[in-house]
N, C-alpha and C. Protein backbone atom coordinates (compact mmCIF):
# COMPACT_ATOMS: atom_id res chain seq x y z
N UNK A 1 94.04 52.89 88.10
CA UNK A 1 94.96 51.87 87.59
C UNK A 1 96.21 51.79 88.46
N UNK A 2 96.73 52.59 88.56
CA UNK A 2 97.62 53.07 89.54
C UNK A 2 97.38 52.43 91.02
N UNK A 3 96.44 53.04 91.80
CA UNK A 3 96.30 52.06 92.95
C UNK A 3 96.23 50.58 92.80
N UNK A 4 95.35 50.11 92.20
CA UNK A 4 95.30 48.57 91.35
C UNK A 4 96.62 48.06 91.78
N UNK A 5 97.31 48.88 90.35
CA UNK A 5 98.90 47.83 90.48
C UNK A 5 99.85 48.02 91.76
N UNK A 6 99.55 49.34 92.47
CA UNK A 6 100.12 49.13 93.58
C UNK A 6 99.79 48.14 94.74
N UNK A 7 98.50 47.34 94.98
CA UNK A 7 97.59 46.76 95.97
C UNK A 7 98.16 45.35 95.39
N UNK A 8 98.22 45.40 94.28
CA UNK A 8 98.83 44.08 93.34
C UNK A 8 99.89 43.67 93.89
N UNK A 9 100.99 44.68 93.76
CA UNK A 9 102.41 44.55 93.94
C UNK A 9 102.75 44.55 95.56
N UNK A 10 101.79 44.73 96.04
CA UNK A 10 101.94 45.21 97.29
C UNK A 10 101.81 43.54 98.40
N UNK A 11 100.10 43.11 97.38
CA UNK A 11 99.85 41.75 97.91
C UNK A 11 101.15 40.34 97.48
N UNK A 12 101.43 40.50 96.27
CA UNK A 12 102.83 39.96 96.16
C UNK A 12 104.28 39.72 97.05
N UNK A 13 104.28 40.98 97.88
CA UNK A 13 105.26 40.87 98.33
C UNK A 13 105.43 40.40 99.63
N UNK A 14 104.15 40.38 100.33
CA UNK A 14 103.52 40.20 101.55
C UNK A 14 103.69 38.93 101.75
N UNK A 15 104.16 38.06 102.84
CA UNK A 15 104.65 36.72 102.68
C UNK A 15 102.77 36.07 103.23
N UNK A 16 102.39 35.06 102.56
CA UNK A 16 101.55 34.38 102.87
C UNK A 16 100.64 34.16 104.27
N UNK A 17 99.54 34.34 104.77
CA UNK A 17 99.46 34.10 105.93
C UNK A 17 99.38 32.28 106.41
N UNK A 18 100.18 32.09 106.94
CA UNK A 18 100.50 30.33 107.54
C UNK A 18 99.26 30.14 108.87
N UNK A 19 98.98 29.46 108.29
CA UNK A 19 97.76 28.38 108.94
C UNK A 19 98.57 27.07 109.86
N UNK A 20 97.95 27.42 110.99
CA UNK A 20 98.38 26.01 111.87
C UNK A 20 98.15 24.58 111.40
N UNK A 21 98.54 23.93 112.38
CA UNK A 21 98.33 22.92 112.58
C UNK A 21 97.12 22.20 113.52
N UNK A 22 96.01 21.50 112.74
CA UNK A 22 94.76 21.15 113.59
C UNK A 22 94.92 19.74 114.08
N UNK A 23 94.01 19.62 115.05
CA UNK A 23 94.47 18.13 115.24
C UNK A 23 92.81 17.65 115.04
N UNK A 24 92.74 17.13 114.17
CA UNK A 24 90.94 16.34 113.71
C UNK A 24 90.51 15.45 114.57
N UNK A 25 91.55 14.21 114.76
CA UNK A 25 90.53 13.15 115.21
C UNK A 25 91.45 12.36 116.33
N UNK A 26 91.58 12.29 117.64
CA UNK A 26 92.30 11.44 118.14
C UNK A 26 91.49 9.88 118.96
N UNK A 27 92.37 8.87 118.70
CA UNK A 27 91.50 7.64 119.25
C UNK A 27 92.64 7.10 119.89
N UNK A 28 92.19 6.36 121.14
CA UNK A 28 93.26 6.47 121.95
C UNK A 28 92.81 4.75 122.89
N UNK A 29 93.72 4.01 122.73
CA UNK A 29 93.42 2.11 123.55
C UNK A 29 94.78 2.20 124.28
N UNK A 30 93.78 1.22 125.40
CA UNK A 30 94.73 1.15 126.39
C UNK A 30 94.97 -0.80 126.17
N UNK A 31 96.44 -0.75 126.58
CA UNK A 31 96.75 -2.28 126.94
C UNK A 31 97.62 -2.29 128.10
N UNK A 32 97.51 -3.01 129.27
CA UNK A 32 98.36 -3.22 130.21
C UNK A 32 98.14 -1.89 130.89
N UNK A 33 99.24 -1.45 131.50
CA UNK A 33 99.60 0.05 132.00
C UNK A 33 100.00 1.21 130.71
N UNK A 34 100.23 0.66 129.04
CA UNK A 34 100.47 2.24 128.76
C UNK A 34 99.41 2.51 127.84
N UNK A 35 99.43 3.17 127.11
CA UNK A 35 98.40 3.64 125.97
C UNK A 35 98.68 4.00 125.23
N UNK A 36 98.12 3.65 123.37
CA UNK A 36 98.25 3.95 122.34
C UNK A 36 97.25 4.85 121.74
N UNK A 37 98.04 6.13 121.30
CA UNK A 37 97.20 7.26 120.74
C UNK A 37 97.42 7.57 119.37
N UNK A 38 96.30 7.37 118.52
CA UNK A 38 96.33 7.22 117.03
C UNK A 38 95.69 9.05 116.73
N UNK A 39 96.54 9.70 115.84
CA UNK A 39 96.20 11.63 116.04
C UNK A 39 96.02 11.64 114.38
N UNK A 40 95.59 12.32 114.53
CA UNK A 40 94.47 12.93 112.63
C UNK A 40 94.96 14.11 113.13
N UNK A 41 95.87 14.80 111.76
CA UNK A 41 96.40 16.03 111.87
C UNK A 41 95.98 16.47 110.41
N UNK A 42 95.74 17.89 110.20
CA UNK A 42 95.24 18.64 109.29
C UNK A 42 96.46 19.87 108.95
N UNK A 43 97.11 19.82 108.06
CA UNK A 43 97.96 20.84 107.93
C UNK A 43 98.32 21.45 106.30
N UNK A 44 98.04 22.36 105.69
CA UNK A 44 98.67 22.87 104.28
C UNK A 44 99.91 22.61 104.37
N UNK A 45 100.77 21.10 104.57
CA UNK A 45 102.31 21.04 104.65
C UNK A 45 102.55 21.26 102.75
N UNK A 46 103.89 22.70 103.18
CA UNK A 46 104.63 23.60 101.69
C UNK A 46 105.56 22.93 101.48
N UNK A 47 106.35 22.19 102.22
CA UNK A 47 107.35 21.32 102.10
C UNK A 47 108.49 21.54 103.41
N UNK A 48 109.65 21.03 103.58
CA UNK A 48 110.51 21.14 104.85
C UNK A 48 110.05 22.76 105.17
N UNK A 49 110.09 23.77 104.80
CA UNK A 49 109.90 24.83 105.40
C UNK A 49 108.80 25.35 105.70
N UNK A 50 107.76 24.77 106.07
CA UNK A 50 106.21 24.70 106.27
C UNK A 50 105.59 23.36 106.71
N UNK A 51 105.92 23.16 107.58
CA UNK A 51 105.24 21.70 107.87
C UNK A 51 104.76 21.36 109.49
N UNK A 52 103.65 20.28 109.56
CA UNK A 52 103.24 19.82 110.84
C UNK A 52 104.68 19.28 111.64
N UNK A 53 105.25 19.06 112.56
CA UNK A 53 106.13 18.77 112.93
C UNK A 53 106.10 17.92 114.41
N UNK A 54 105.05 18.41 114.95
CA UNK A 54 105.18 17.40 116.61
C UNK A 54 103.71 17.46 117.09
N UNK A 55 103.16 16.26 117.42
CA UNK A 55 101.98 16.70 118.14
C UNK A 55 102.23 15.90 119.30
N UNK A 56 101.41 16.14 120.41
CA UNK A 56 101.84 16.12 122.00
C UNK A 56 100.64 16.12 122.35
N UNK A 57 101.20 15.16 124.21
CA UNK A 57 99.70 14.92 124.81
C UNK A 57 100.13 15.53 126.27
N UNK A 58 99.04 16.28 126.42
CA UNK A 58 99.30 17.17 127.83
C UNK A 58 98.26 16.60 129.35
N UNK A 59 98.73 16.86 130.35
CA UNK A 59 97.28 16.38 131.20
C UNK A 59 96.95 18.16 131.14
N UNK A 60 95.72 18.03 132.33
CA UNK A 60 95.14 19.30 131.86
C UNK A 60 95.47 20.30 132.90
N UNK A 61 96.70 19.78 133.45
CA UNK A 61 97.35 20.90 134.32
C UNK A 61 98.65 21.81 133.04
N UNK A 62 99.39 21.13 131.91
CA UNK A 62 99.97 21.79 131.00
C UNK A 62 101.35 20.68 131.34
N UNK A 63 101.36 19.19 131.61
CA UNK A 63 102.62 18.63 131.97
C UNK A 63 102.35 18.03 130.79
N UNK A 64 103.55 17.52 129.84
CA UNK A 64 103.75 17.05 128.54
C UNK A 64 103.74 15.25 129.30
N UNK A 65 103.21 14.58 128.61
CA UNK A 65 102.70 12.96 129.22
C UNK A 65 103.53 12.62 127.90
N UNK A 66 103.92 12.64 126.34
CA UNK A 66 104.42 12.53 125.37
C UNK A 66 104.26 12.83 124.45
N UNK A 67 104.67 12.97 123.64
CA UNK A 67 105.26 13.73 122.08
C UNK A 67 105.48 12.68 121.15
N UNK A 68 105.24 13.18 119.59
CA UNK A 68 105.28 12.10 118.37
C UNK A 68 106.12 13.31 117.57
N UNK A 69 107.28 13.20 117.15
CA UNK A 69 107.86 13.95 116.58
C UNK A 69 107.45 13.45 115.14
N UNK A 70 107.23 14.55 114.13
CA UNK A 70 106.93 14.19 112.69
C UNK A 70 107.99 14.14 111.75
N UNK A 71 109.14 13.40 111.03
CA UNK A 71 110.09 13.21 110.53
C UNK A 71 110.45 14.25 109.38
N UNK A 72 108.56 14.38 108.67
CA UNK A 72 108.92 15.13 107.19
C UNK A 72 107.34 15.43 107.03
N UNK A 73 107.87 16.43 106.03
CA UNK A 73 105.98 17.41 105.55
C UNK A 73 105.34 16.29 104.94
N UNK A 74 104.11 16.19 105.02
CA UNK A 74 103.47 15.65 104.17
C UNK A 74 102.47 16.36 103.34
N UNK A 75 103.05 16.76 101.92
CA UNK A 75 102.43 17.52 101.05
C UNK A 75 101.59 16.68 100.61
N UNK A 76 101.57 15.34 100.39
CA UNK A 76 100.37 14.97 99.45
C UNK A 76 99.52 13.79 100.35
N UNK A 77 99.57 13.96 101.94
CA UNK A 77 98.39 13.12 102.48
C UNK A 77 97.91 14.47 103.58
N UNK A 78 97.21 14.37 103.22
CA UNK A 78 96.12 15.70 104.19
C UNK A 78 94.66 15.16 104.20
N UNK A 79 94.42 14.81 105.45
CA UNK A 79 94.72 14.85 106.82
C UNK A 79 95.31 13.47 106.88
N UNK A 80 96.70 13.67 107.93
CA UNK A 80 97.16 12.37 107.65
C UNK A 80 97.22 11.84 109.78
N UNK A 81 97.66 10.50 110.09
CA UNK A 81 97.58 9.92 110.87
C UNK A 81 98.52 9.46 111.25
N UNK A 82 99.15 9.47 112.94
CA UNK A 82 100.41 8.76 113.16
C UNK A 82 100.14 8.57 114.74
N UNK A 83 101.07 7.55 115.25
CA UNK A 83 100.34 6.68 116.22
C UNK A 83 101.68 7.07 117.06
N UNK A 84 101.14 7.04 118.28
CA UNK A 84 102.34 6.98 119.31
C UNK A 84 101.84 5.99 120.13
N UNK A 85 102.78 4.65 121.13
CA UNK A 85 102.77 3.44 121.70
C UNK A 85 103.34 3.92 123.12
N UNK A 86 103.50 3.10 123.77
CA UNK A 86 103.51 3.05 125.40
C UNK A 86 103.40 4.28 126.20
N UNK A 87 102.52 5.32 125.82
CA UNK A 87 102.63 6.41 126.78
C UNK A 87 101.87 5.95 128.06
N UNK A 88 102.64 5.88 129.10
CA UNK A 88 102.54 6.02 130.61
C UNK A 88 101.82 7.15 130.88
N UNK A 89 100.59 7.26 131.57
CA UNK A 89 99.76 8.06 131.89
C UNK A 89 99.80 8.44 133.44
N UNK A 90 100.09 8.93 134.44
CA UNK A 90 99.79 8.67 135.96
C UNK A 90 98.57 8.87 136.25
N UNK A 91 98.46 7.69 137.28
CA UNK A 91 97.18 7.66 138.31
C UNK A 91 96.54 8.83 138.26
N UNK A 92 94.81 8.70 138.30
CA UNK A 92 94.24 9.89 138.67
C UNK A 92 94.09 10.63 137.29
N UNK A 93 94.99 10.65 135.99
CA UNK A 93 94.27 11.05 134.84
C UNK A 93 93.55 10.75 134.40
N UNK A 94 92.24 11.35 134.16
CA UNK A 94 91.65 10.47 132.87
C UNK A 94 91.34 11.25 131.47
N UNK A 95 91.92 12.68 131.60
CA UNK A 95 91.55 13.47 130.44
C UNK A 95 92.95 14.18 129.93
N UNK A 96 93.43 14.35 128.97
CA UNK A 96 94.21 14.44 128.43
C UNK A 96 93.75 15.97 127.03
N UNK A 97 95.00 16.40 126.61
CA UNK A 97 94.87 17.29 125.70
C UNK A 97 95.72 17.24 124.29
N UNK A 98 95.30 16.87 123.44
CA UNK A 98 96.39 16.96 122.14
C UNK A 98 96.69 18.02 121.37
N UNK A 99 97.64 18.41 121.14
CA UNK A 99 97.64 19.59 120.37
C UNK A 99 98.99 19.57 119.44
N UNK A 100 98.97 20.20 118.10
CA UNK A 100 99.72 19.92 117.07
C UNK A 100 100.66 21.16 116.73
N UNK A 101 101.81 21.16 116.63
CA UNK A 101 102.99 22.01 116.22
C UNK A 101 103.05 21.88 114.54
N UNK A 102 103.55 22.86 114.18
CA UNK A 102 104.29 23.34 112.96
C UNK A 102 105.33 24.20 112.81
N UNK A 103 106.23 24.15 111.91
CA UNK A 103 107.55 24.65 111.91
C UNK A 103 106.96 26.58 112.05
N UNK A 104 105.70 26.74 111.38
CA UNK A 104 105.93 28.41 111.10
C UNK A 104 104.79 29.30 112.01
N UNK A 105 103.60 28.24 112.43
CA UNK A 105 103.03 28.95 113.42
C UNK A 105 103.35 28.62 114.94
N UNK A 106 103.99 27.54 115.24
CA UNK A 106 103.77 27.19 116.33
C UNK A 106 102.87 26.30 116.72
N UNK A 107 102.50 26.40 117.98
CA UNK A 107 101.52 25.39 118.64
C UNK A 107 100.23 25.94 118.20
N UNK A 108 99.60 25.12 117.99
CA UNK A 108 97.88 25.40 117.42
C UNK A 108 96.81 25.56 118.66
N UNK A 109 95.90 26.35 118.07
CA UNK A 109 94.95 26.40 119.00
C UNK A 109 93.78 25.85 119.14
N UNK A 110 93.79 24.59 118.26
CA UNK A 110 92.81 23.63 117.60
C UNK A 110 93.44 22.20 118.06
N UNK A 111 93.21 22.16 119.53
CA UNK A 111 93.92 20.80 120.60
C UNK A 111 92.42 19.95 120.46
N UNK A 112 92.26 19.16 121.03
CA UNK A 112 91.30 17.82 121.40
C UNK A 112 91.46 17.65 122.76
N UNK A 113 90.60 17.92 123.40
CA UNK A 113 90.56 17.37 124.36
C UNK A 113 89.96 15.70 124.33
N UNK A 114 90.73 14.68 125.21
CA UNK A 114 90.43 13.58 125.19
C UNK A 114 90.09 12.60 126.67
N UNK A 115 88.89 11.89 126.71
CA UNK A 115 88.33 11.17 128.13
C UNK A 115 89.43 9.91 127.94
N UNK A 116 90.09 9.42 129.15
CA UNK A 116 90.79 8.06 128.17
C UNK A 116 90.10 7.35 128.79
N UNK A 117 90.29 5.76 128.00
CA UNK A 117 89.51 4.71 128.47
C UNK A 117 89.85 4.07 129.55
């Protein structure tokens, strides 16, 4: 009984283990010279102090091409969707990497790689 309530009290006090941020589904059109990238993010957002916060498009050398900063948690749309407009791509890319931030793990290790059109 004794061990019990100690393993009890013990798991209580232990702060939660925080789960990243995934990125599900990215779809990505081109018009003119820039490109619009529509990102499906997956996150248990707890509220401001637990939340998805930035997802980003990398080429596949690790240079940031642009960023969608996320304003606020979204506790009650999971998996939710947000679009970023004129990203400028340079010549010679055609594959790209998305990957999703959160305030408590960091950068996720659940990126997309993407062919662009």
């Amino acid at each position: 009984m004794i061990k019990q309530t100690v393993s009890l009290l013990l798991a209580m006090t232990l702060p939660a283990i925080a789960d990243p941020a995934v990125v599900q589904n990215v779809k990505v059109s081109k018009s003119a010279s820039a490109y619009t990238f529509n990102v499906t993010i997956f996150h248990n957002d707890k509220g401001w102090d637990d939340y998805a916060n930035i997802w980003r498009i990398k080429d596949m050398s690790g240079n940031v091409l642009g960023k969608r900063v996320l304003a606020h948690p979204h506790v009650n749309e999971r998996p939710f969707t947000r679009s970023l407009s004129g990203v400028k791509i340079p010549e010679g890319i055609d594959t790209v990497l998305i990957e999703a931030h959160d305030t408590v793990t960091g950068w996720g290790s659940a990126t997309k790689t993407v062919k662009l059109p």
